[in-house]
Protein backbone atom coordinates (compact mmCIF):
# COMPACT_ATOMS: atom_id res chain seq x y z
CA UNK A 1 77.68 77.07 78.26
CA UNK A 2 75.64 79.47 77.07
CA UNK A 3 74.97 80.08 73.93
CA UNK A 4 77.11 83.03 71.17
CA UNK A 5 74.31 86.15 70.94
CA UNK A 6 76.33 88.95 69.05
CA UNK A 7 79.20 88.22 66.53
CA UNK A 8 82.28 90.80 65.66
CA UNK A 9 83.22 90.26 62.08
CA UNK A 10 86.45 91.58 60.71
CA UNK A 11 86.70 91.07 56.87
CA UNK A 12 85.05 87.92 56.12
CA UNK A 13 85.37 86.57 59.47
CA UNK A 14 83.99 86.48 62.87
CA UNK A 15 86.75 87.63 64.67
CA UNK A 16 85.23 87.59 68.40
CA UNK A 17 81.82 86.76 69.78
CA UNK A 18 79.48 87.22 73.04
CA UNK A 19 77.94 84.67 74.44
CA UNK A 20 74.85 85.48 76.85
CA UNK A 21 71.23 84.57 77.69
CA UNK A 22 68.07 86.03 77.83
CA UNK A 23 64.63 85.05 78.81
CA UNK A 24 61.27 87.17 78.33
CA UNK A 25 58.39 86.03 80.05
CA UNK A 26 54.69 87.45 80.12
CA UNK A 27 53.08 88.93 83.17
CA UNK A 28 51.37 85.28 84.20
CA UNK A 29 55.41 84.01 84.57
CA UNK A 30 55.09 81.67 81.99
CA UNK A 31 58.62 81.75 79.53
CA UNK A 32 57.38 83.16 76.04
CA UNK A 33 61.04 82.77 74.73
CA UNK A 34 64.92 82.04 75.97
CA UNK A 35 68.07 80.81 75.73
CA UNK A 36 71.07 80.09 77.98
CA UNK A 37 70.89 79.85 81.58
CA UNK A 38 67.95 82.06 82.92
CA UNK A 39 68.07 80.54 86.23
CA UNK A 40 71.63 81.61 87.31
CA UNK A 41 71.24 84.62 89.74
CA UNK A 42 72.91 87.59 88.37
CA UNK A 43 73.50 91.63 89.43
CA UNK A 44 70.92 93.61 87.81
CA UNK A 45 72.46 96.63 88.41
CA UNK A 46 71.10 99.54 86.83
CA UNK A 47 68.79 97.87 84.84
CA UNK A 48 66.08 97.79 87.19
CA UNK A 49 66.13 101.52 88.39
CA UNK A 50 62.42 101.68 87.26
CA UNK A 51 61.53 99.34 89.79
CA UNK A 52 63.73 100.99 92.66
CA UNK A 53 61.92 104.42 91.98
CA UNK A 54 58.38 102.89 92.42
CA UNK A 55 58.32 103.67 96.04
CA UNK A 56 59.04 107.24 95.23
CA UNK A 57 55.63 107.88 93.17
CA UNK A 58 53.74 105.01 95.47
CA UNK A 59 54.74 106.69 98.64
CA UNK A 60 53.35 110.23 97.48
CA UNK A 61 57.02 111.94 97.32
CA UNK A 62 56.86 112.53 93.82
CA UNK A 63 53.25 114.47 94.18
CA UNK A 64 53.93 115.57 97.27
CA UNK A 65 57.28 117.15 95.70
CA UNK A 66 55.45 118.30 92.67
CA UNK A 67 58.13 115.51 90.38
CA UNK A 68 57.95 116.73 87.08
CA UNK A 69 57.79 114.26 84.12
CA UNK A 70 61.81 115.12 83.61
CA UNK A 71 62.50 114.25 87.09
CA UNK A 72 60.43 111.16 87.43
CA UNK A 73 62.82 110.06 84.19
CA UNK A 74 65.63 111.06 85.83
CA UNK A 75 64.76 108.77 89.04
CA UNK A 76 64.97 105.91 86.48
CA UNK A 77 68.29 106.70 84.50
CA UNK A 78 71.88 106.12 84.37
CA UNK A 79 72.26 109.47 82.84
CA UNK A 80 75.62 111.07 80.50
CA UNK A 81 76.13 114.00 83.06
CA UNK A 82 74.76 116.50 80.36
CA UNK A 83 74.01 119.97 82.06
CA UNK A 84 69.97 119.02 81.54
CA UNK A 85 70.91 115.82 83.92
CA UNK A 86 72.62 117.48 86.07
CA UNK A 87 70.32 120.61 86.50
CA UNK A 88 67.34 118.54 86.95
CA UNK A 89 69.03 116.53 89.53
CA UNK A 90 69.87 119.45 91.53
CA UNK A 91 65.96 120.59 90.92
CA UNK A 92 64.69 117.74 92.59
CA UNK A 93 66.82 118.00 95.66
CA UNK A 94 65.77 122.12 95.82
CA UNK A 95 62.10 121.06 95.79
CA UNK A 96 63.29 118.80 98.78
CA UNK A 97 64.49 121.61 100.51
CA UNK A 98 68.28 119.80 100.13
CA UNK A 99 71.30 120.37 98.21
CA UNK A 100 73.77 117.38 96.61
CA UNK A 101 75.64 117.22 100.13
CA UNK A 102 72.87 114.79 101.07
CA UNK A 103 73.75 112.49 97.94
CA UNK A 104 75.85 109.12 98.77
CA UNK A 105 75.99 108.14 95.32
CA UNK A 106 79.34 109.37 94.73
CA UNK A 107 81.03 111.53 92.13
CA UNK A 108 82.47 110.89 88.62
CA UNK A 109 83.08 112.91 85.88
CA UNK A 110 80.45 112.88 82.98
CA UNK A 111 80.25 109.99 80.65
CA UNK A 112 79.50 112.33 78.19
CA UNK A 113 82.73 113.63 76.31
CA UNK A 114 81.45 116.90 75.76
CA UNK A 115 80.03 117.59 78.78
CA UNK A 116 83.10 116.74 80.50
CA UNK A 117 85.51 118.73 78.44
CA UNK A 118 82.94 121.44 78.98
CA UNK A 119 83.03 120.90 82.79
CA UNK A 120 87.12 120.66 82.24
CA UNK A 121 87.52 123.66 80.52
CA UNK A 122 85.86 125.76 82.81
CA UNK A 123 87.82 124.54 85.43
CA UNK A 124 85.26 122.90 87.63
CA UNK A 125 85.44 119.58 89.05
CA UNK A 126 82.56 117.14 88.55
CA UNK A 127 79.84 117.01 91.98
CA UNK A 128 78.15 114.11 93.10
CA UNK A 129 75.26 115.77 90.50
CA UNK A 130 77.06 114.17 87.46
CA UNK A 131 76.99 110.90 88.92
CA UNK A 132 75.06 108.63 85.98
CA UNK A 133 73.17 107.74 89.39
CA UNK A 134 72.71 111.29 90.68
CA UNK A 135 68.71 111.32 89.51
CA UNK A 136 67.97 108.01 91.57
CA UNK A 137 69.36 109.28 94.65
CA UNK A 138 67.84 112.32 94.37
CA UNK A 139 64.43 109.87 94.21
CA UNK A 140 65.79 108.38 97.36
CA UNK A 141 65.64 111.41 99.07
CA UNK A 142 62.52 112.38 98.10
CA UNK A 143 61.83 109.58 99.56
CA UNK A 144 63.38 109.61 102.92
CA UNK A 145 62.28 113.07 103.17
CA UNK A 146 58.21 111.30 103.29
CA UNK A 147 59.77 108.58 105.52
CA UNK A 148 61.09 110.95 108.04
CA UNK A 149 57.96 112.79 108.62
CA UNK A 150 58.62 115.64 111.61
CA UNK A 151 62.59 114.05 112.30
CA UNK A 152 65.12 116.04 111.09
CA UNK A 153 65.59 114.55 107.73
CA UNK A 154 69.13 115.19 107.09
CA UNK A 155 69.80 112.81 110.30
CA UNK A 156 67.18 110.33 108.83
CA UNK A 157 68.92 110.17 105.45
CA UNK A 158 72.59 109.75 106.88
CA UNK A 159 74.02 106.15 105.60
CA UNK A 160 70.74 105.74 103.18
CA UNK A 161 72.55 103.47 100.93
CA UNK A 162 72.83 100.90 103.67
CA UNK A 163 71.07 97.83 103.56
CA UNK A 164 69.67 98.05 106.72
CA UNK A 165 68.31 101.32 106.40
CA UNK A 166 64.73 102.11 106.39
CA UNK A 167 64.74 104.01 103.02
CA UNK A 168 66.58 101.27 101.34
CA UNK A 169 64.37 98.38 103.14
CA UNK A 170 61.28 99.88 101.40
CA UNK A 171 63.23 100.35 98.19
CA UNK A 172 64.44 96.95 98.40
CA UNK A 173 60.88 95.66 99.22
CA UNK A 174 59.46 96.80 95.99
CA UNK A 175 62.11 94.69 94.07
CA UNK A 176 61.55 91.52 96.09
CA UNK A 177 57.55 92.00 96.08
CA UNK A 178 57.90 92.63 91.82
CA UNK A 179 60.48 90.43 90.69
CA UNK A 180 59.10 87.32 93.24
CA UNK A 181 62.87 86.74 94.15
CA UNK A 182 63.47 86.03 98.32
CA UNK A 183 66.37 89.09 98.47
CA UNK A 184 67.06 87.52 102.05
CA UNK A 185 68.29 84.38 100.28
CA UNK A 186 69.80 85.96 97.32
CA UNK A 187 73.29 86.68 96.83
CA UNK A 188 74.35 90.50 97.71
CA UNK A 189 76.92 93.07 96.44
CA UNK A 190 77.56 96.69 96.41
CA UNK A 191 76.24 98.50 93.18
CA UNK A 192 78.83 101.34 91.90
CA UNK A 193 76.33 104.04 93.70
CA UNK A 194 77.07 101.88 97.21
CA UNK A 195 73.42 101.18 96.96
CA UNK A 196 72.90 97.09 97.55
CA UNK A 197 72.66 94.53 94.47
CA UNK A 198 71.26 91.58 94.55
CA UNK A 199 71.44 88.27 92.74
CA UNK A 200 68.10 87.57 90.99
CA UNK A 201 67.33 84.99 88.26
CA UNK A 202 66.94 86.16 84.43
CA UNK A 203 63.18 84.50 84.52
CA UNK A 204 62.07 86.38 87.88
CA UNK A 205 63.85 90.15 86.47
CA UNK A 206 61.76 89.43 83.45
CA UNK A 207 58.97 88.36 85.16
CA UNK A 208 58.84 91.99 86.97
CA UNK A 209 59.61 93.52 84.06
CA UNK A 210 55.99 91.97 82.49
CA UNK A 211 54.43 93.24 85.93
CA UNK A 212 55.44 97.30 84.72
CA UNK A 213 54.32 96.71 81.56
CA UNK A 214 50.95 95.65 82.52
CA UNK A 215 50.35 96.35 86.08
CA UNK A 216 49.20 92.25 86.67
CA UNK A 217 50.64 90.98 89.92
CA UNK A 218 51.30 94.29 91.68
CA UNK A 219 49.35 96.18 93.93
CA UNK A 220 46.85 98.50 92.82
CA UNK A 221 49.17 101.34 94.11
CA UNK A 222 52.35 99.78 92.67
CA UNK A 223 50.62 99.05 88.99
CA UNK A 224 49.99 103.04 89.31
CA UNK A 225 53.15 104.12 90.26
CA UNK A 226 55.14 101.91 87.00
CA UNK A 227 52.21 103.24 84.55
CA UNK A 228 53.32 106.50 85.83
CA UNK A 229 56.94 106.17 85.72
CA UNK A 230 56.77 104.64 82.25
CA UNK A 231 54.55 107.49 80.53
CA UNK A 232 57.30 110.23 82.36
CA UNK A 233 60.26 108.23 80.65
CA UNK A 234 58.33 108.21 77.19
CA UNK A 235 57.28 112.01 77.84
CA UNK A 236 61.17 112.64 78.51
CA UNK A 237 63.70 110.03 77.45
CA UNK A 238 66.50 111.77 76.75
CA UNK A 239 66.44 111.92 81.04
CA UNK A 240 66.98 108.23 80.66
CA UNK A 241 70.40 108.33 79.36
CA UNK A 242 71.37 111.47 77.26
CA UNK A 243 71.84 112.14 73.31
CA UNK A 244 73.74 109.57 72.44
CA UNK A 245 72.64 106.67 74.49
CA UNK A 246 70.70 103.91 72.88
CA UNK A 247 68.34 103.84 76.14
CA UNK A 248 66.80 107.12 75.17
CA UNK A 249 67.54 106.82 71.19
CA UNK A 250 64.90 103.55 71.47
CA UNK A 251 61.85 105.33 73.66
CA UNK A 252 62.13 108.22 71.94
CA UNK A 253 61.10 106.87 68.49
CA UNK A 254 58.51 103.48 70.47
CA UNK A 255 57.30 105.63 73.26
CA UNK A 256 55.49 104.28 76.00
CA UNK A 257 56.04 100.69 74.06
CA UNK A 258 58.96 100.19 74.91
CA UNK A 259 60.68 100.95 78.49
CA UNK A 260 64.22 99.92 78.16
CA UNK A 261 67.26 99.87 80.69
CA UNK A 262 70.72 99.30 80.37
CA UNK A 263 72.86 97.66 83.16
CA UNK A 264 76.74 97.97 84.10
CA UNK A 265 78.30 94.59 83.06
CA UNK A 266 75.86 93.53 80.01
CA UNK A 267 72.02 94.01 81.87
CA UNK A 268 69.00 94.86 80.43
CA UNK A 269 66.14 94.67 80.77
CA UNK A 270 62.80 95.85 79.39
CA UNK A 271 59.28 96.48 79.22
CA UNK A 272 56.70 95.34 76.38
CA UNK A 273 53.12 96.83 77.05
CA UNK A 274 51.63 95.89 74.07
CA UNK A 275 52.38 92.10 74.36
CA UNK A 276 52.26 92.01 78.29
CA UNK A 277 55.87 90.72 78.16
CA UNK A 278 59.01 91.33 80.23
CA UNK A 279 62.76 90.75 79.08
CA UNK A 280 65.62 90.48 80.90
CA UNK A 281 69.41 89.57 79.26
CA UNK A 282 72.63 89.49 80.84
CA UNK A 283 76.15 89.08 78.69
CA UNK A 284 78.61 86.40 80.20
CA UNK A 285 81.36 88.91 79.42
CA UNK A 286 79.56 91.86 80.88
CA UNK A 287 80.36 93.88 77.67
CA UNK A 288 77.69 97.13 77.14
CA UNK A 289 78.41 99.00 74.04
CA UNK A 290 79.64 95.99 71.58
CA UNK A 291 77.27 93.31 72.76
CA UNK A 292 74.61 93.99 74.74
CA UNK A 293 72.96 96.60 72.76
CA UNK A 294 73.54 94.91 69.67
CA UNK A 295 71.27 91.98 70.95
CA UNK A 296 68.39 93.57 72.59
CA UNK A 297 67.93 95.58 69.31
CA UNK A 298 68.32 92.41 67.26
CA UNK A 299 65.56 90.59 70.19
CA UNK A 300 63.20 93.69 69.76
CA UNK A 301 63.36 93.01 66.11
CA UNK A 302 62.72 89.29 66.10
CA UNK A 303 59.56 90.18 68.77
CA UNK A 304 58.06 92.17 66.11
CA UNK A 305 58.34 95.25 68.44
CA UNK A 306 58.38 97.91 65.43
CA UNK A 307 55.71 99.02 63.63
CA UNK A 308 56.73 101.12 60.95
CA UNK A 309 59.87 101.85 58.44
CA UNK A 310 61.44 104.43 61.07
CA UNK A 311 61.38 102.32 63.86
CA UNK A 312 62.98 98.86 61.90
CA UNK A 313 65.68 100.96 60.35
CA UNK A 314 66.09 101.98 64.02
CA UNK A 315 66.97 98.68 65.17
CA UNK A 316 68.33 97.43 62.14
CA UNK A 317 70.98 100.18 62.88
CA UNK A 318 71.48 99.03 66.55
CA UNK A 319 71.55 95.10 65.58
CA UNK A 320 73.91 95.23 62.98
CA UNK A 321 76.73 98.14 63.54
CA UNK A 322 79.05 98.69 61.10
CA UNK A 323 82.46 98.94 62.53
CA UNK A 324 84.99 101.41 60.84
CA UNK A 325 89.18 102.50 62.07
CA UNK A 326 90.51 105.80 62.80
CA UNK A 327 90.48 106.83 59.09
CA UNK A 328 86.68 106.00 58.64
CA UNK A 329 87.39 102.50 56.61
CA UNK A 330 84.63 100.10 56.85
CA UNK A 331 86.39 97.26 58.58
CA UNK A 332 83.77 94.95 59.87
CA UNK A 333 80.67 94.77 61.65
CA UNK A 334 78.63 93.79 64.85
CA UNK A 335 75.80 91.58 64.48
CA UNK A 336 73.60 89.31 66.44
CA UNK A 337 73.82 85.69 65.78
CA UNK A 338 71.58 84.37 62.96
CA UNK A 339 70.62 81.63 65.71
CA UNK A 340 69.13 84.52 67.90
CA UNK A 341 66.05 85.66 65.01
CA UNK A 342 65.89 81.78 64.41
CA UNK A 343 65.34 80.76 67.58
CA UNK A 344 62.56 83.24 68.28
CA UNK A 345 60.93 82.27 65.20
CA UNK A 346 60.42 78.82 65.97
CA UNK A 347 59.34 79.22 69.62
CA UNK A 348 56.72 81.43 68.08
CA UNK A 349 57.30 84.82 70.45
C-alpha cells in the first residue's frame, strides 16, 4: 500500500488523507528519492505534454511556422480556456493555413469560471479552441502539416489522434525514445483529447523528465528542442495553464527552474535543471486540486528548490492550504504528511 502524502485536517483532526507515490530520479536513471510503488505503470496523461510537443520544434514546424514563445507554451498546456488561450490557439492554426475544423481534440466549455460565463453570456457556445488541449493539437498540426509535405494536408491530418497514424507514431516515438519505456508492451488507453495514453512506470516518467532538464540521454536535436520548449514556457507561463492555475503560478515566480505539469487523475510531473533531476508523482485516488498540488509543492520544498523568501512563501502557500466554508471560517487545512519532508531529509535529496 502506498504510503499517506497529503492530510485534510478538520479541527484538530485529520479528517481524510491521500495516499500516493513519487519517485525523482537524475538524468543518469539512478533514484535520488521515492516512496510507494514507482514501478506500477500508470496514465501520464497530460503531464507529459512537454515531451509530446518535442517533435513539433525537432521537426522544424515550429520555425518553419514562425511558433512564437506563447504558442510553443501553449503546445505544452492544459490551458483554462481564457480568451489569450484560445486566441493563440486559433493563431497557430492561421499560421498553418487551417482553422479549428481540423482539431480532433474535442470541445468543452472553459475551465475557467469567468471565461465561461463570459462565453455564456454572450451567447456563444464553446469551439474545439477552448479545449484545455486545444494548444497541443494545434502543435500536432503543425506538425502533420511538415509530415505531409506536397499531399493535401487536410487528408493527411484526418483521424490524427489514432494510434496508428503517422503524426501520432512520431509523437509517440519521442515518449518511448525519452522516457526508455517499450510503448508496444505498455498498457494503452484513450486520453480525454482521444489522443493514446500509455502505461509507463513512475521511475522511467521521471527519468525523461531529468532528460528535459538537462538534455543527457537525448539526441542532440531532441536536447534542443526541450531547452527550447522549456525557456518558451518560462518566457510565457500563464500559456501553461491560466491565472489561477498552480502550473503557471509556480514558473512564473522559478522560471526556467522549474518546468512543471499537471495530469488528469493526480499526475505530475516535473523538471529540475539546476539539480539534473526529474520527478514524476501519481495520487492513488487521482485527486488534482486537494492532493496532488499540495504534495509537489510540499516535494519542491523538501528538494530545496526555492531560493529566496518569495518563492518559499510560494510553496509554503501551495503545501499547506488553509481550508475555509461558505462564510469564510477557517475550518481546517491541507497539508502534506510530516513523513513526506522527513523522508527526503534522510535519503539526502
Amino acid at each position: 500500500m502506498n504510503p499517506i502524502l497529503v492530510e485534510a485536517w478538520r479541527g484538530d483532526i485529520v479528517e481524510s488523507f491521500h495516499r500516493g507515490a513519487y519517485a525523482v530520479v537524475d538524468a543518469a536513471g539512478a533514484v535520488v528519492a521515492a516512496r510507494g510503488d514507482i514501478a506500477r505503470p500508470v496514465y501520464p496523461r497530460s503531464a507529459i505534454k512537454i515531451l509530446q510537443a518535442l517533435p513539433l520544434v525537432e521537426s522544424g514546424a515550429a520555425e518553419r511556422f514562425g511558433l512564437t514563445d506563447d504558442e510553443l507554451a501553449l503546445a505544452c498546456a492544459s490551458h483554462d480556456g481564457e480568451a489569450a488561450h484560445v486566441r493563440t490557439a486559433a493563431g497557430v492554426l492561421s499560421k498553418a493555413g487551417l482553422d479549428d475544423s481540423v482539431l480532433e481534440c474535442g470541445t468543452h466549455w472553459p475551465y475557467n469560471e469567468a471565461a465561461k460565463l463570459a462565453l455564456a453570456a454572450a451567447g456563444e457556445q464553446p469551439s474545439a479552441l477552448h479545449n484545455n488541449c486545444s494548444g497541443k493539437h494545434a502543435g500536432f498540426v503543425c506538425l502533420g502539416c511538415v509530415m505531409a509535405g506536397e499531399a493535401d494536408r487536410r487528408a493527411f491530418l484526418s483521424g490524427y489522434v489514432a494510434p496508428d497514424h503517422p503524426l501520432m507514431r512520431e509523437v509517440n516515438a519521442a515518449v518511448e525514445s525519452a522516457t526508455g519505456c517499450n510503448l508496444a508492451r505498455a498498457p494503452r488507453a484513450t486520453d480525454g483529447c482521444s489522443i493514446p495514453t500509455f502505461g509507463i512506470a513512475l521511475t522511467q516518467l521521471a527519468h525523461a523528465f531529468a532528460r528535459v532538464a538537462t538534455g543527457q540521454g537525448l539526441t542532440p536535436g531532441r536536447a534542443a528542442a526541450a531547452k527550447r520548449l522549456r525557456a518558451a514556457v518560462a518566457a510565457a507561463p500563464f500559456m501553461v495553464g491560466g491565472s489561477t492555475r498552480v502550473d503557471s503560478r509556480v514558473m512564473a515566480v522559478f522560471g526556467e527552474r522549474v518546468f512543471c505539469k499537471v495530469g488528469a487523475e493526480g499526475m505530475y510531473c516535473a523538471a529540475l535543471p539546476d539539480a539534473g533531476w526529474g520527478l514524476a508523482l501519481k495520487m492513488d485516488d487521482g485527486n488534482n486540486a486537494r492532493a496532488c498540488e499540495v504534495a509537489v509543492a510540499a516535494l519542491f520544498e523538501a528538494l530545496g528548490v526555492a531560493r529566496n523568501d518569495a518563492e518559499r512563501a510560494l510553496l509554503a502557500g501551495l503545501s499547506n492550504v488553509t481550508l475555509r466554508n461558505w462564510r469564510g471560517i477557517e475550518v481546517g487545512r491541507l497539508a502534506a504528511e510530516p513523513a513526506l519532508h522527513r523522508h527526503l531529509h534522510q535519503t539526502g535529496a
